[in-house]
N, C-alpha and C. Protein backbone atom coordinates (compact mmCIF):
# COMPACT_ATOMS: atom_id res chain seq x y z
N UNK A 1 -13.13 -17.76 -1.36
CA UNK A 1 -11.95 -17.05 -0.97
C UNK A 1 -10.77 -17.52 -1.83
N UNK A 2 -9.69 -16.54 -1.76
CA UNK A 2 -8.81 -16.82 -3.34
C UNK A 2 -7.46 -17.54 -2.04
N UNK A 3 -6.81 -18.30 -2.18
CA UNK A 3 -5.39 -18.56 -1.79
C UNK A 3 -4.51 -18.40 -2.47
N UNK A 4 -3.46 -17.03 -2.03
CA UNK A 4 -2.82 -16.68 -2.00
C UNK A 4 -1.37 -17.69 -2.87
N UNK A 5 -0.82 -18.36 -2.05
CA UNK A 5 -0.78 -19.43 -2.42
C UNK A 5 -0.20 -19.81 -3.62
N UNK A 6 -1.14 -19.83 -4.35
CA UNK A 6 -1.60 -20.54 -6.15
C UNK A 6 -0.50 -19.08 -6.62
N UNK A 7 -0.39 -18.05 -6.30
CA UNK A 7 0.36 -16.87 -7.16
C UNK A 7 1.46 -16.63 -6.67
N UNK A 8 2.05 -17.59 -5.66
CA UNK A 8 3.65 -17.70 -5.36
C UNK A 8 4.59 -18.92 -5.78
N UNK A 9 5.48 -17.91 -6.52
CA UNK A 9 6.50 -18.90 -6.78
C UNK A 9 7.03 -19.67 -6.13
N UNK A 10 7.55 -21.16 -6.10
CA UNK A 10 7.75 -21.96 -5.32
C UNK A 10 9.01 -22.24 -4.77
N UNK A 11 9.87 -21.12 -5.50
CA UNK A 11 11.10 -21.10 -5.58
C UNK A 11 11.50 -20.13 -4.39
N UNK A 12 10.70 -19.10 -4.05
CA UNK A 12 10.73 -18.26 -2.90
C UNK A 12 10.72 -19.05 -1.71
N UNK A 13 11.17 -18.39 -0.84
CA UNK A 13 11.89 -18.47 0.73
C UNK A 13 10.59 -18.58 1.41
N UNK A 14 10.09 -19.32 2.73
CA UNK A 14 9.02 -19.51 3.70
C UNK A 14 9.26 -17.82 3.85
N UNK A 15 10.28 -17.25 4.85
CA UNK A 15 10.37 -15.69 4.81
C UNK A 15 10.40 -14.42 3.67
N UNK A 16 10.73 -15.06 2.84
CA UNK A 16 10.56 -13.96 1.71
C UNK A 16 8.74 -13.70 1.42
N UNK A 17 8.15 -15.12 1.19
CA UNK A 17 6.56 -14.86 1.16
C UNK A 17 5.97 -14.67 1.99
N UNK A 18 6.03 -14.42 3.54
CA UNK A 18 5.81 -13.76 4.50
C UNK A 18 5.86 -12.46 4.63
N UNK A 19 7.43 -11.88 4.27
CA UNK A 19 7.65 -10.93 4.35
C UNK A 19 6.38 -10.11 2.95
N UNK A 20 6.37 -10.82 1.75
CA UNK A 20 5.57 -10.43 0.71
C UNK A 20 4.61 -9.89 1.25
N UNK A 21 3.52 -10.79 1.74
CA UNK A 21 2.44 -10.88 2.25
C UNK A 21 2.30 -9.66 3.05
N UNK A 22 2.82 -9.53 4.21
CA UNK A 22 2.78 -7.94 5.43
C UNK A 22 3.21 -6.90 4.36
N UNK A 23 3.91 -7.27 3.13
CA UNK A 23 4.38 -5.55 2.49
C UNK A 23 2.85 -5.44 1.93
N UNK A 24 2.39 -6.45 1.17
CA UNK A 24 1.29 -6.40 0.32
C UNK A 24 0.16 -5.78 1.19
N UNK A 25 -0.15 -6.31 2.33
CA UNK A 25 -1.34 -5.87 3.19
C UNK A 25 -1.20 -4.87 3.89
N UNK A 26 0.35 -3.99 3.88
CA UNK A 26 0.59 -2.79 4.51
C UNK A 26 0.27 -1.45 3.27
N UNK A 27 0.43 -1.90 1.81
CA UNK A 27 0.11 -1.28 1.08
C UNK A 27 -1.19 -1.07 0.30
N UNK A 28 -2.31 -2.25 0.82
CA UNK A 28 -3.76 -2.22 0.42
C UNK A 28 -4.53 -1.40 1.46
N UNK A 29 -3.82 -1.59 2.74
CA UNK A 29 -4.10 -0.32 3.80
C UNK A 29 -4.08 0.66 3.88
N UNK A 30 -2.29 1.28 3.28
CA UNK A 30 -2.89 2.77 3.17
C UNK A 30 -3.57 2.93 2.13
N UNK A 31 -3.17 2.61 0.91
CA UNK A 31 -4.45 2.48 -0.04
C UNK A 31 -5.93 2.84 0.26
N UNK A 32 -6.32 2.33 0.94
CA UNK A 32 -7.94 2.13 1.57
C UNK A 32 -7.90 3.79 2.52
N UNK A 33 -6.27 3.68 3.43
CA UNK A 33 -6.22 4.69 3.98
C UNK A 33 -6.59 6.39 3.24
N UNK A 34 -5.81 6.29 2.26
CA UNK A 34 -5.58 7.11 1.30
C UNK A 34 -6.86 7.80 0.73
N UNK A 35 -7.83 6.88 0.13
CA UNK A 35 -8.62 6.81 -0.04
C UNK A 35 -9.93 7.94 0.45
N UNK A 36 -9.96 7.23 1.85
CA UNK A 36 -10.74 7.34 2.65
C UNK A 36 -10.97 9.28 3.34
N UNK A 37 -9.30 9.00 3.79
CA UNK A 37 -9.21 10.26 3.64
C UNK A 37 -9.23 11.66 2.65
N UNK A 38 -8.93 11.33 1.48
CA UNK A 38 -9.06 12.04 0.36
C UNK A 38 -10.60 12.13 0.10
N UNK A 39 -11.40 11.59 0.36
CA UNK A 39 -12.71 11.59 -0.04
C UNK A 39 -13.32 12.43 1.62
N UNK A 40 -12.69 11.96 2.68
CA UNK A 40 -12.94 13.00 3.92
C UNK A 40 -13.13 14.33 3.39
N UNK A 41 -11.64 14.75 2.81
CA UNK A 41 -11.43 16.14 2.87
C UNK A 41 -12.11 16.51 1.83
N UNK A 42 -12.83 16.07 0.52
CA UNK A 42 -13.59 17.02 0.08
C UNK A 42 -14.83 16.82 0.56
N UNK A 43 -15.55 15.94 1.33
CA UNK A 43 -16.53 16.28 2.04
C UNK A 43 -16.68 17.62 3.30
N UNK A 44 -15.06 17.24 3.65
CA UNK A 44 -15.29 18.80 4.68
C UNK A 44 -15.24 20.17 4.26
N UNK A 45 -14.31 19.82 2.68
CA UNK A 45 -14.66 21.04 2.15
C UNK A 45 -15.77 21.78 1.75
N UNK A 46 -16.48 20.74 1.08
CA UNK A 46 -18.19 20.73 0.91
C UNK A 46 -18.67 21.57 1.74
N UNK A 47 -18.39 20.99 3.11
CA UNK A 47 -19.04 21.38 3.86
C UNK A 47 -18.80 23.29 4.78
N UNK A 48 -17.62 23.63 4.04
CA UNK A 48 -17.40 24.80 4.13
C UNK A 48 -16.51 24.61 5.87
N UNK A 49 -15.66 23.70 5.98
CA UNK A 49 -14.94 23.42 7.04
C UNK A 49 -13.00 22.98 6.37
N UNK A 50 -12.38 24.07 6.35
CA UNK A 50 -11.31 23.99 5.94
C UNK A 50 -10.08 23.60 6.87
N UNK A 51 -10.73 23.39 7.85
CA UNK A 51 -9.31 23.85 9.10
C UNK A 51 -9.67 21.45 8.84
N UNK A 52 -10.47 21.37 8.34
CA UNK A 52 -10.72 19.71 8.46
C UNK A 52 -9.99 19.36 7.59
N UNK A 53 -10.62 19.87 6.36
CA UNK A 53 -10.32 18.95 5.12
C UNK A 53 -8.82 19.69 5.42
N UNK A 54 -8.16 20.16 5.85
CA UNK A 54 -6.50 20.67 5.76
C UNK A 54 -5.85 19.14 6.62
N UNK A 55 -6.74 18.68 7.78
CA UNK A 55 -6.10 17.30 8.31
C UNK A 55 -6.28 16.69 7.37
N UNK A 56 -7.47 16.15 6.62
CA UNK A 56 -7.58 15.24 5.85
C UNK A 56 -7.02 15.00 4.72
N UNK A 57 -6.25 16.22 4.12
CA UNK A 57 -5.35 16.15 3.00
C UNK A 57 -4.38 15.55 3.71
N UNK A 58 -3.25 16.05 4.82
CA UNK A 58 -2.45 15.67 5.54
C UNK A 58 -2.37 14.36 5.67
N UNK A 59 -3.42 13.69 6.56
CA UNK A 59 -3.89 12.29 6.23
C UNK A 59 -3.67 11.19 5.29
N UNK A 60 -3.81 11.89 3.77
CA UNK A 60 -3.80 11.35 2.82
C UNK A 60 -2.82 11.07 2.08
N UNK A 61 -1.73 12.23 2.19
CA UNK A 61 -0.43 12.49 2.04
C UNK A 61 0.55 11.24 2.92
N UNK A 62 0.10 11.44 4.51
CA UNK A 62 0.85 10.64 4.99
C UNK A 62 0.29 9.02 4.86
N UNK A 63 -1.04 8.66 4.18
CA UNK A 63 -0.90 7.17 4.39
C UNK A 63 -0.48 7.02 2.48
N UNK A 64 -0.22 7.57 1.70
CA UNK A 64 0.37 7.75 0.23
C UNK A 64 1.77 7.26 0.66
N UNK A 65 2.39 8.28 1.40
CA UNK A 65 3.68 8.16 1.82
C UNK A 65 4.28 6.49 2.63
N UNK A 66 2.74 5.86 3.27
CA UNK A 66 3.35 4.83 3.68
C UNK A 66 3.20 3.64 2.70
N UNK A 67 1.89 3.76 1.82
CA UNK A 67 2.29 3.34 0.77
C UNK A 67 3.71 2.80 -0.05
N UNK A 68 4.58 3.93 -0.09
CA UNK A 68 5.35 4.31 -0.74
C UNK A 68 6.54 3.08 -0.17
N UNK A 69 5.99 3.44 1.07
CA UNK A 69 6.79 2.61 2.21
C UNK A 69 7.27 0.92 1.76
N UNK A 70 6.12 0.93 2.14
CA UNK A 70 5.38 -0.52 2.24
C UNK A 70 5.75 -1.37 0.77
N UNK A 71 5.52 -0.72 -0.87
CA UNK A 71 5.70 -1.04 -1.83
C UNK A 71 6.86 -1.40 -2.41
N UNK A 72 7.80 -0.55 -1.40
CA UNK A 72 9.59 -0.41 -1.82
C UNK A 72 9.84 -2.12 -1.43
N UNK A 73 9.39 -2.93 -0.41
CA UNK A 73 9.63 -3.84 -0.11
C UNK A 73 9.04 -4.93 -1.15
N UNK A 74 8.40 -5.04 -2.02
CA UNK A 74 7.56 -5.38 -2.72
C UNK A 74 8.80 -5.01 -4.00
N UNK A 75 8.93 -4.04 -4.31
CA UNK A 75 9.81 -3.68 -5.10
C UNK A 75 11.22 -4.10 -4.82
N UNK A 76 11.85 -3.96 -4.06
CA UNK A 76 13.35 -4.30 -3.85
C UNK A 76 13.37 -6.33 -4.13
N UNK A 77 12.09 -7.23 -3.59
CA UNK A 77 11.66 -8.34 -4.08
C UNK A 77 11.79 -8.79 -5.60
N UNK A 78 10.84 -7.92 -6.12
CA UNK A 78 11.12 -8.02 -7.41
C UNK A 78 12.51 -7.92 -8.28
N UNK A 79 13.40 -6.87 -7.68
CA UNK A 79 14.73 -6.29 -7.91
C UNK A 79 15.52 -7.86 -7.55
N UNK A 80 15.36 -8.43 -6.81
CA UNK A 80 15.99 -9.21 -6.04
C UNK A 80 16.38 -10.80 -7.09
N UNK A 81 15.30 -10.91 -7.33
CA UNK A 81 14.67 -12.18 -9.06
C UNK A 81 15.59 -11.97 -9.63
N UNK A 82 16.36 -13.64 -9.98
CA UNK A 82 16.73 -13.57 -11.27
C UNK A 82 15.91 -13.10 -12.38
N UNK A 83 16.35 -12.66 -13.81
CA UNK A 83 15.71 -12.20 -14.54
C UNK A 83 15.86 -13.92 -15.52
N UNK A 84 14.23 -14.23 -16.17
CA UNK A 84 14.27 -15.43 -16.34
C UNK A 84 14.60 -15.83 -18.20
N UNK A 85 14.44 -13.84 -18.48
CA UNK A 85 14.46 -14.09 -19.13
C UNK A 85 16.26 -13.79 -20.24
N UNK A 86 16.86 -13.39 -19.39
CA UNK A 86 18.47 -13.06 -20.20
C UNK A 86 18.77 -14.18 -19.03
């Protein structure tokens, strides 16, 4: 198993790498979410069931969207860093 850990800067806040951590695992979720569902809906399409794969796009859209969510926090982090290098 990898610890986490070893790829945080030491200079970060007990709460800032906390907070990291829940953005990071809220965005490998929908991810997986995303996924999952997108591969739903062309199975239901396959299957000649449209009124499905129409949730399952939906689905996919909305765990993309939480993605989106989830990453901004991850992002505004990064925004947040001195820049080390100017």
């Amino acid at each position: 198993m990898v610890d986490l850990d070893d790829y945080i800067d030491d200079g970060d806040a007990a709460g800032d790498v906390a907070a990291d951590f829940v953005a990071l695992k809220d965005c490998l979720r929908a991810l997986a979410d995303a996924v999952a569902s997108t591969n739903l809906a062309v199975i239901n399409a396959a299957q000649g069931d449209p009124s499905a794969a129409t949730q399952r796009v939906q689905a996919s859209v909305a765990a993309l969207k939480r993605f989106h969510d989830a990453y901004k926090v991850l992002d505004q982090a990064d925004e947040a860093e001195p820049d080390e290098e100017g």
